[in-house]
PDB file of N, CA and C in Angstrom:
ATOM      1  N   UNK A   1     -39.675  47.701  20.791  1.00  0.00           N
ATOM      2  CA  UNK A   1     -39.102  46.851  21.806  1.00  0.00           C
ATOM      3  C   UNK A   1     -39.988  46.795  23.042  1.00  0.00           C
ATOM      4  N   UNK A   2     -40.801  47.916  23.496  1.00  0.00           N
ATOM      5  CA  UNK A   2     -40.941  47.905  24.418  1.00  0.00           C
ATOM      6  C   UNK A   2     -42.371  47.186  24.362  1.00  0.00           C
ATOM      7  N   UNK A   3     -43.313  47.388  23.120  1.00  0.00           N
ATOM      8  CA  UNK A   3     -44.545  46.175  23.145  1.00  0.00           C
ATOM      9  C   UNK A   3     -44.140  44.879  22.884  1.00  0.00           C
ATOM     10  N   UNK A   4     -43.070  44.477  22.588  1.00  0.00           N
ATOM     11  CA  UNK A   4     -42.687  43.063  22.809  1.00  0.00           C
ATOM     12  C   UNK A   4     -42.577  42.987  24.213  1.00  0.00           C
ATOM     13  N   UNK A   5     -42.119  43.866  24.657  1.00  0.00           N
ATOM     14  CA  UNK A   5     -41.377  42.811  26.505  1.00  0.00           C
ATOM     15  C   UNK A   5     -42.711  42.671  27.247  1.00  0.00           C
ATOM     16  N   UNK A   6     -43.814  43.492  26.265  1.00  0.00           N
ATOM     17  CA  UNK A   6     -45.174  43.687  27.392  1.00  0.00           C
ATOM     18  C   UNK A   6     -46.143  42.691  26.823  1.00  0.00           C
ATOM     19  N   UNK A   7     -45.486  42.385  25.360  1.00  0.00           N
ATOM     20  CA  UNK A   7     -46.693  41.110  24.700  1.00  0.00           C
ATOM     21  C   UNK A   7     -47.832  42.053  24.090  1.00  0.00           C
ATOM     22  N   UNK A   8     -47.833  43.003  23.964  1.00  0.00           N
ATOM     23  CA  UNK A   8     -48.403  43.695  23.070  1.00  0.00           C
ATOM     24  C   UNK A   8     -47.989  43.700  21.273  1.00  0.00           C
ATOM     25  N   UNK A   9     -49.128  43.522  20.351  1.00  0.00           N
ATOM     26  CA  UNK A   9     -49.092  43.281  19.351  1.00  0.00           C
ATOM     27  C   UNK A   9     -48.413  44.246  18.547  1.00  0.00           C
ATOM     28  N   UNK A  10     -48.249  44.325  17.577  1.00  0.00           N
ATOM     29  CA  UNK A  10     -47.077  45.627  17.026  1.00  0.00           C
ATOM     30  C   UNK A  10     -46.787  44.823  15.872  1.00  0.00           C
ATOM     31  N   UNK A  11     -46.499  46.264  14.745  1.00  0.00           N
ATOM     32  CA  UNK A  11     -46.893  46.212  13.034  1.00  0.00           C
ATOM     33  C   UNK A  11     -45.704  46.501  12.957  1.00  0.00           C
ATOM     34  N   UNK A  12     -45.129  45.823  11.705  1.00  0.00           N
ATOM     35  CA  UNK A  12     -43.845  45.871  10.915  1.00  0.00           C
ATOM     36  C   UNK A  12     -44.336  46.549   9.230  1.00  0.00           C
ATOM     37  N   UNK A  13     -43.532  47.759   9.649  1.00  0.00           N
ATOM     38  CA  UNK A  13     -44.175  47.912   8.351  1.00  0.00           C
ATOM     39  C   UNK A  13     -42.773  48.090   7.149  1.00  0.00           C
ATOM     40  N   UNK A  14     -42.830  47.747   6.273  1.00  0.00           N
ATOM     41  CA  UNK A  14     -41.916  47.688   4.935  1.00  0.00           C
ATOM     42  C   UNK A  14     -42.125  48.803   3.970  1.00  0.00           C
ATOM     43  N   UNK A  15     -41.026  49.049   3.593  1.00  0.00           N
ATOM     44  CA  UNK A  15     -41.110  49.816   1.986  1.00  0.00           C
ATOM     45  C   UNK A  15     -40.895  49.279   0.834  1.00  0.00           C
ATOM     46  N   UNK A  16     -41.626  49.241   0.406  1.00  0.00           N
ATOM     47  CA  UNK A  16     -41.155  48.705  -1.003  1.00  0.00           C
ATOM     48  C   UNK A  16     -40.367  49.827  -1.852  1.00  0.00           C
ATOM     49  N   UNK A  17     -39.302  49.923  -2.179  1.00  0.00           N
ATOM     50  CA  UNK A  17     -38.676  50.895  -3.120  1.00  0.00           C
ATOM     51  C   UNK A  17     -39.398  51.140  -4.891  1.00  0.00           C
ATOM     52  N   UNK A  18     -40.386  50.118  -5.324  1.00  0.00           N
ATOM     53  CA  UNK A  18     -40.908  50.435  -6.439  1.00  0.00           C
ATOM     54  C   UNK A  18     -42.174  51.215  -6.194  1.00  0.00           C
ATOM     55  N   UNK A  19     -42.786  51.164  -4.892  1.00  0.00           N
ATOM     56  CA  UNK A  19     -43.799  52.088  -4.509  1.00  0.00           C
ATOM     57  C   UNK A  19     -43.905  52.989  -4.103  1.00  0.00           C
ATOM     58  N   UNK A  20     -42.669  53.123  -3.771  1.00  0.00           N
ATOM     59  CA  UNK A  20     -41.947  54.675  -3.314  1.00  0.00           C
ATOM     60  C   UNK A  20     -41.879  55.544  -4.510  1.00  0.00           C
ATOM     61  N   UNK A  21     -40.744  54.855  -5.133  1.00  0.00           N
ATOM     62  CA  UNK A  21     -40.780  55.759  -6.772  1.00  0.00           C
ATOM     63  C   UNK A  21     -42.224  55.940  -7.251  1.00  0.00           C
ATOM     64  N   UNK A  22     -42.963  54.969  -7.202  1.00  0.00           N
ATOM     65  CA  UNK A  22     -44.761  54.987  -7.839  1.00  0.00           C
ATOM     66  C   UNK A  22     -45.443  56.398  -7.311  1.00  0.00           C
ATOM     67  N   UNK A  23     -44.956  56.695  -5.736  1.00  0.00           N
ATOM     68  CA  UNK A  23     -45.933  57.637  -5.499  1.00  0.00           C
ATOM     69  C   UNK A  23     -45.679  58.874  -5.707  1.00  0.00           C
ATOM     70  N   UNK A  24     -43.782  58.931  -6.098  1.00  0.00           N
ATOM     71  CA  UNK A  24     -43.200  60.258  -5.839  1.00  0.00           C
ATOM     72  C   UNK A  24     -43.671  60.687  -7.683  1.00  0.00           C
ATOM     73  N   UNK A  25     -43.640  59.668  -8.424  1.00  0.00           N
ATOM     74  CA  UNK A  25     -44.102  59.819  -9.778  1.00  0.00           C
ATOM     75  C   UNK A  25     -45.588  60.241 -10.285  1.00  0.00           C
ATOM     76  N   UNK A  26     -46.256  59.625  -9.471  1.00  0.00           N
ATOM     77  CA  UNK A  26     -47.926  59.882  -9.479  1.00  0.00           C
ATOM     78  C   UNK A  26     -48.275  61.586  -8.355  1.00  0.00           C
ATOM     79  N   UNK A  27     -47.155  61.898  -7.534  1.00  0.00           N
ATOM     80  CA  UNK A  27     -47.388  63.109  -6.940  1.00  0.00           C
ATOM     81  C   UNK A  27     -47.120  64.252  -8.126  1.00  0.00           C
ATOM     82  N   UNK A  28     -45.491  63.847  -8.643  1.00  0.00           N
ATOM     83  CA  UNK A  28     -45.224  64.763  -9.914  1.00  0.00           C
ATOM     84  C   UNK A  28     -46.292  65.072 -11.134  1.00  0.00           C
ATOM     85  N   UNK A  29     -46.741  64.190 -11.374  1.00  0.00           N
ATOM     86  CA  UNK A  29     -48.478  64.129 -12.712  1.00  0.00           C
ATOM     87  C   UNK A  29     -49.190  64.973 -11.693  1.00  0.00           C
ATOM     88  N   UNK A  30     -49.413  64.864 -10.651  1.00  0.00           N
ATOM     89  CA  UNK A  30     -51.116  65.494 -10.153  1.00  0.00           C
ATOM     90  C   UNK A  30     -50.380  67.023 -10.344  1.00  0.00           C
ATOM     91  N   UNK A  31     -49.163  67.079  -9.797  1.00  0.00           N
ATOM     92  CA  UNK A  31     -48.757  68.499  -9.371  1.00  0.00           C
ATOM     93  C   UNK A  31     -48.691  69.324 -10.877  1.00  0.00           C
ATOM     94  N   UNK A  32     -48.356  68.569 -12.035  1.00  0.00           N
ATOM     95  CA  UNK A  32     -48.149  68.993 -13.110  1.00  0.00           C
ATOM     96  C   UNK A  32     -49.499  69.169 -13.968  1.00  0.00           C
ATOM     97  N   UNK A  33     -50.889  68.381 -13.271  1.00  0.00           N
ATOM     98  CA  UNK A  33     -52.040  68.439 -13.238  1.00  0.00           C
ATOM     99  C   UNK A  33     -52.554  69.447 -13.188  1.00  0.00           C
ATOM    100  N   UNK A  34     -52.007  69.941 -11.371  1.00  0.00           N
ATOM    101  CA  UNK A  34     -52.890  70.860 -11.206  1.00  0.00           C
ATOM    102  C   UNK A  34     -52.402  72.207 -11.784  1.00  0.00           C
ATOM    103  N   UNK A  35     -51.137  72.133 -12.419  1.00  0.00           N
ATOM    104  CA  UNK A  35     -50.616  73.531 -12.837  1.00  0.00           C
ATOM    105  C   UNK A  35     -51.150  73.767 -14.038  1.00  0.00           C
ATOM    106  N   UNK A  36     -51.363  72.368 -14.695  1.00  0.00           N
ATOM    107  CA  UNK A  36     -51.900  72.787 -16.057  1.00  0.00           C
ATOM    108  C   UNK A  36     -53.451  73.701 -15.797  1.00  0.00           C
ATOM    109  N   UNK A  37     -54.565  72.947 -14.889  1.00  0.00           N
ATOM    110  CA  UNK A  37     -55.557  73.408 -14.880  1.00  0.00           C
ATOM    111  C   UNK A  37     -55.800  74.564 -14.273  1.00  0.00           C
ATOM    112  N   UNK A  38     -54.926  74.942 -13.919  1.00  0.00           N
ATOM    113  CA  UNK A  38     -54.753  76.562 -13.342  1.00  0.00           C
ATOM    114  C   UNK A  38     -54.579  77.437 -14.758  1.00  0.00           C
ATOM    115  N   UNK A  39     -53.442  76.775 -15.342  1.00  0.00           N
ATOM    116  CA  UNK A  39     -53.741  77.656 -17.020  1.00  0.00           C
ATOM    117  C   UNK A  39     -54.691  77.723 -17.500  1.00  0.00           C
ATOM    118  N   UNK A  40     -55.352  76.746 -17.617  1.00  0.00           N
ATOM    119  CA  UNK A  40     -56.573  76.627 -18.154  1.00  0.00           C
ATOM    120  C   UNK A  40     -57.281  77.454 -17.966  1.00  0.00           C
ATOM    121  N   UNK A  41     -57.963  77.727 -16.345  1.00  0.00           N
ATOM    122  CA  UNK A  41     -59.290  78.629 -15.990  1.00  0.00           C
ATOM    123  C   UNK A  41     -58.344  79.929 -15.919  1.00  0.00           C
ATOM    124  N   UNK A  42     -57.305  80.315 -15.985  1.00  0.00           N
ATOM    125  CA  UNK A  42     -56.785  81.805 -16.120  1.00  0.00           C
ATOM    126  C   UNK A  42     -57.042  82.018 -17.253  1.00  0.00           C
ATOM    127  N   UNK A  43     -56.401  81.124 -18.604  1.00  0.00           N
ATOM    128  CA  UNK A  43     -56.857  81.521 -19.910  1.00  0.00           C
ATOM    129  C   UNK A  43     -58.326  81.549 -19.828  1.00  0.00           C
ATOM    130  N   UNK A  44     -59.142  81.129 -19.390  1.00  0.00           N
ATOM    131  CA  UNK A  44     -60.586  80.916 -19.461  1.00  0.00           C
ATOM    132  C   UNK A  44     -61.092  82.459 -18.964  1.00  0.00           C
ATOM    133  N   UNK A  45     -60.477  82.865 -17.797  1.00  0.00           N
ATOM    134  CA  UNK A  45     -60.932  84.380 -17.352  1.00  0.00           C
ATOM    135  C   UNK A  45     -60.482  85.599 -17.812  1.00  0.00           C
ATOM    136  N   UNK A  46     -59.174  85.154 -18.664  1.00  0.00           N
ATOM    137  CA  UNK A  46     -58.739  86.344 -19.339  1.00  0.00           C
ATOM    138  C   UNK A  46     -59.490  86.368 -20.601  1.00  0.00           C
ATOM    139  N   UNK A  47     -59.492  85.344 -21.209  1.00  0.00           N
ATOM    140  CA  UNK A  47     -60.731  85.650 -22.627  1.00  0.00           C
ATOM    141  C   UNK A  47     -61.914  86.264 -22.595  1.00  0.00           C
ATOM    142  N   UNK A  48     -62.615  85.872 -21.352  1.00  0.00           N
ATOM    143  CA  UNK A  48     -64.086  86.509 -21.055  1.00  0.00           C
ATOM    144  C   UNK A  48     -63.534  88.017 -20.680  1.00  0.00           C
ATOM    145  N   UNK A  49     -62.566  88.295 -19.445  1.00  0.00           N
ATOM    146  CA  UNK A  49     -62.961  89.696 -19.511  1.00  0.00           C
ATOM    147  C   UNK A  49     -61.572  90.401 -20.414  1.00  0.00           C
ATOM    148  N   UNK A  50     -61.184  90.401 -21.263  1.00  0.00           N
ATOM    149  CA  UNK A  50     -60.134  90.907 -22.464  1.00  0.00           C
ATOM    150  C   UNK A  50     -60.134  91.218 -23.398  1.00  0.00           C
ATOM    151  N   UNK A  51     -60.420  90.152 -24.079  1.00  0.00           N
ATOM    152  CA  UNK A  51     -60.459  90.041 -25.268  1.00  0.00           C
ATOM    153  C   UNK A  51     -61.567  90.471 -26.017  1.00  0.00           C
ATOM    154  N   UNK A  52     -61.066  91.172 -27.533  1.00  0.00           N
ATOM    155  CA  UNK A  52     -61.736  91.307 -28.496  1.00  0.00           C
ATOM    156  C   UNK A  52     -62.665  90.357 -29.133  1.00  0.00           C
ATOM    157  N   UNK A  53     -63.588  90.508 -30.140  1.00  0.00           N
ATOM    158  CA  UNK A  53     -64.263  89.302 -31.134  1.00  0.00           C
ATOM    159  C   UNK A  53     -63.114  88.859 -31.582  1.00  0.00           C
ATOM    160  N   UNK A  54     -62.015  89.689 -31.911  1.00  0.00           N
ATOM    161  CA  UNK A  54     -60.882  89.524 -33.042  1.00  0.00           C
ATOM    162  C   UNK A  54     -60.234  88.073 -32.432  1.00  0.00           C
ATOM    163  N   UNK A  55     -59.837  88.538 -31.240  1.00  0.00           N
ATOM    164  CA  UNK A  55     -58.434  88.168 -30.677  1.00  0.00           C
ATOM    165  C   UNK A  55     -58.672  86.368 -29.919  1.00  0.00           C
ATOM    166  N   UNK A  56     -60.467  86.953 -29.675  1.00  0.00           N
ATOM    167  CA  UNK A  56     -60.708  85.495 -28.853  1.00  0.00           C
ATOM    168  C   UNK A  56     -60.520  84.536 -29.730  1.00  0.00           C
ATOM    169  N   UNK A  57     -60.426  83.802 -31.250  1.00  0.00           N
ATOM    170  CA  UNK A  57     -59.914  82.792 -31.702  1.00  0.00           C
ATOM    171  C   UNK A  57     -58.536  82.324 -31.648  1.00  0.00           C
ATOM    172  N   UNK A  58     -58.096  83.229 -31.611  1.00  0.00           N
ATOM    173  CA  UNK A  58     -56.359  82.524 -31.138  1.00  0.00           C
ATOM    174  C   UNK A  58     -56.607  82.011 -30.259  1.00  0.00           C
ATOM    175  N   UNK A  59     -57.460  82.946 -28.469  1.00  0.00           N
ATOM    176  CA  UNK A  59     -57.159  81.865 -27.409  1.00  0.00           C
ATOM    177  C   UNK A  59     -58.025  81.063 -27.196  1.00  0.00           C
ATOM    178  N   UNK A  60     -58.660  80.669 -28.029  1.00  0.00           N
ATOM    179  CA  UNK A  60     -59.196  79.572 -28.022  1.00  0.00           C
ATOM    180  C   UNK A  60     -58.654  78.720 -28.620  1.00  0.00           C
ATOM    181  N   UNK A  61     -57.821  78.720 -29.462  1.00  0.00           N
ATOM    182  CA  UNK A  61     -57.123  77.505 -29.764  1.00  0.00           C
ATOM    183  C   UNK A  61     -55.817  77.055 -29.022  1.00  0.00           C
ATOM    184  N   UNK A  62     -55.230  78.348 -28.050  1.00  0.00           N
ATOM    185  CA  UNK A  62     -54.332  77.968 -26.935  1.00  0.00           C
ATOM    186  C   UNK A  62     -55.348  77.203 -26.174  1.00  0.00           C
ATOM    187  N   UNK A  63     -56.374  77.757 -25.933  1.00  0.00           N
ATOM    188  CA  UNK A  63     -57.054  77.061 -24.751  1.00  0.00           C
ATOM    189  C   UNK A  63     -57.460  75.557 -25.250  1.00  0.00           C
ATOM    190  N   UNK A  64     -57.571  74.956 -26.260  1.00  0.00           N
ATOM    191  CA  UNK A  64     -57.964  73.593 -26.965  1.00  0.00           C
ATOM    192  C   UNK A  64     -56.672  72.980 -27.175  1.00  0.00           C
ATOM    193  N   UNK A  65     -55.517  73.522 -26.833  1.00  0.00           N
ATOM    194  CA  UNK A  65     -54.125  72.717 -26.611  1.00  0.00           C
ATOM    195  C   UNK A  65     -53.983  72.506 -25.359  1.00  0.00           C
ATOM    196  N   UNK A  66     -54.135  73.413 -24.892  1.00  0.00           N
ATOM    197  CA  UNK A  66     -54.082  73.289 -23.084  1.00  0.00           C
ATOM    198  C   UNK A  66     -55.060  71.979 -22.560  1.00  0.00           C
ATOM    199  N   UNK A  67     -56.076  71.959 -23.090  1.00  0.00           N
ATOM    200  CA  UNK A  67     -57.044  71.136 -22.621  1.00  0.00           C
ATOM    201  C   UNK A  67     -56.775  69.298 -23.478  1.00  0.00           C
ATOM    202  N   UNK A  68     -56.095  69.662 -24.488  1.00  0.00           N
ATOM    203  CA  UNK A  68     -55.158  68.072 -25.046  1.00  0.00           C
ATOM    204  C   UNK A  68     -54.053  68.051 -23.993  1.00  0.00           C
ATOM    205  N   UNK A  69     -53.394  68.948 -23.516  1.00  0.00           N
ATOM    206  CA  UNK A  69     -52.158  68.403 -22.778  1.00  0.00           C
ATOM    207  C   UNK A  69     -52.980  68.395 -21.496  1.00  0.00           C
ATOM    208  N   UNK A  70     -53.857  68.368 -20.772  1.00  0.00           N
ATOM    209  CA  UNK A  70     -54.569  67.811 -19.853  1.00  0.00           C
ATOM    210  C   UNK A  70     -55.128  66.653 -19.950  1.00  0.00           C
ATOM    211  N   UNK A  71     -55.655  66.527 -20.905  1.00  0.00           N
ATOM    212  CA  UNK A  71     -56.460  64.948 -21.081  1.00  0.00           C
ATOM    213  C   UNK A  71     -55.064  63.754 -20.899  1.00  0.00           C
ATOM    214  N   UNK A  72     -53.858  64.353 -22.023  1.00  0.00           N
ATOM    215  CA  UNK A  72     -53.098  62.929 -22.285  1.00  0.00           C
ATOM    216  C   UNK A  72     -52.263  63.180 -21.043  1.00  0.00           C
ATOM    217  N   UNK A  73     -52.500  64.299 -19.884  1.00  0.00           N
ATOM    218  CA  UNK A  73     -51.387  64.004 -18.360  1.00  0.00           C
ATOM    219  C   UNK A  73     -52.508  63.149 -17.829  1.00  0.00           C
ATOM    220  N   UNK A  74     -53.904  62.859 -17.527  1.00  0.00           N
ATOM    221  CA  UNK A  74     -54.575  62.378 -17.143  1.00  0.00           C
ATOM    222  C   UNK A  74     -54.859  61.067 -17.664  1.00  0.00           C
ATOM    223  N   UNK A  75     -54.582  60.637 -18.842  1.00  0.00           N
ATOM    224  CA  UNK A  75     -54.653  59.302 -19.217  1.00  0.00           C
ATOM    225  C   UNK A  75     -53.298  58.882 -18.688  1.00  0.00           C
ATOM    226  N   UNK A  76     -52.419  59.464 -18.603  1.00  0.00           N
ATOM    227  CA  UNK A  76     -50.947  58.919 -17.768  1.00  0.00           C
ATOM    228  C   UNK A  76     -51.081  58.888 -16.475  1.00  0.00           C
ATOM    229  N   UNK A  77     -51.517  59.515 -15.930  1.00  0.00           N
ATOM    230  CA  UNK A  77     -51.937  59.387 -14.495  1.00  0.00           C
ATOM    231  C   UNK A  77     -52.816  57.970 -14.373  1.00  0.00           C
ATOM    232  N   UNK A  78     -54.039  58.055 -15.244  1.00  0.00           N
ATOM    233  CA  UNK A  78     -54.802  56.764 -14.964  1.00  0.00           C
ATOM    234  C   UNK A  78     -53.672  55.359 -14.830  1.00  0.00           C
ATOM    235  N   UNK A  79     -53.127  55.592 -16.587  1.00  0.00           N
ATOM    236  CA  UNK A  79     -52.303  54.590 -16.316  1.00  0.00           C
ATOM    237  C   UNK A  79     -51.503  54.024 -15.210  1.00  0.00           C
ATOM    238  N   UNK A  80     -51.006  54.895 -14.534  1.00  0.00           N
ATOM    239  CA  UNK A  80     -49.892  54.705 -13.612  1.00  0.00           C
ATOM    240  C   UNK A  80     -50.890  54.057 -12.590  1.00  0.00           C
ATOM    241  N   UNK A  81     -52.014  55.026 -12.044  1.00  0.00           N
ATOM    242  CA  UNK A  81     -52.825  54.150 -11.125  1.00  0.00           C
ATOM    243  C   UNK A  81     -53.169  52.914 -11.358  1.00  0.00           C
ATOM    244  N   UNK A  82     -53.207  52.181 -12.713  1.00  0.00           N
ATOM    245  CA  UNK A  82     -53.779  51.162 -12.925  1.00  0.00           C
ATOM    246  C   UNK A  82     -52.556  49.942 -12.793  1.00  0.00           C
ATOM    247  N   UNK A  83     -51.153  50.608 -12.916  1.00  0.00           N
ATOM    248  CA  UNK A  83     -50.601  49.521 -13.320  1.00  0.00           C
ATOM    249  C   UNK A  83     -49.706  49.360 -11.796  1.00  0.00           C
ATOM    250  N   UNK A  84     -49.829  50.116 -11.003  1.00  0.00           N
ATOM    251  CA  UNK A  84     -49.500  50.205  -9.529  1.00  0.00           C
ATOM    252  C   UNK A  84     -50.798  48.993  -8.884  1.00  0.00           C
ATOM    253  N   UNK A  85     -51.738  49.085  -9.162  1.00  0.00           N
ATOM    254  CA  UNK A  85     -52.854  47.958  -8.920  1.00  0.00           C
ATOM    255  C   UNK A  85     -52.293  46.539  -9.166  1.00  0.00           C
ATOM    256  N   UNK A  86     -51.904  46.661 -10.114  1.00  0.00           N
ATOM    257  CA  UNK A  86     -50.927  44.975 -10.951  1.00  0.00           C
ATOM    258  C   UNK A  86     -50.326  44.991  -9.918  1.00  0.00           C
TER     259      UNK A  86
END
């Protein structure tokens, strides 16, 4: 009100309610992102200093699941960025 009575220029700004949901959805992926990749390099530091010859093939194949459920949260993430662009 008060840069109107002075003729000063002043921004209206809007929400869009589908971009709201967009960002609170694209915050949830990164956050679920970054938790995954925290598993990741923990499994990554517990194999190097832990593990047996024996034992390191199991976690390596936890660790090669971990790293599929990273790729396909990250192709969902892309997606979402891409279709928020549309």
């Amino acid at each position: 009100m008060v840069k109107c009575i002075f003729a000063e220029e002043f921004i209206i700004i809007r929400r869009a309610p589908s971009k709201v949901q967009f960002i609170a959805r694209h915050n949830e992926f990164y956050f679920q992102f970054q938790k995954l990749a925290n598993n990741y390099n923990q499994i990554v530091k517990v194999v190097n200093a832990h593990f047996s010859n024996i034992a390191i093939p199991h976690q390596i194949a936890m660790l090669e699941q971990r790293t599929r459920e990273l790729k396909a949260l990250s192709i969902e993430i892309l997606n979402l960025a891409k279709q928020a662009k549309e």
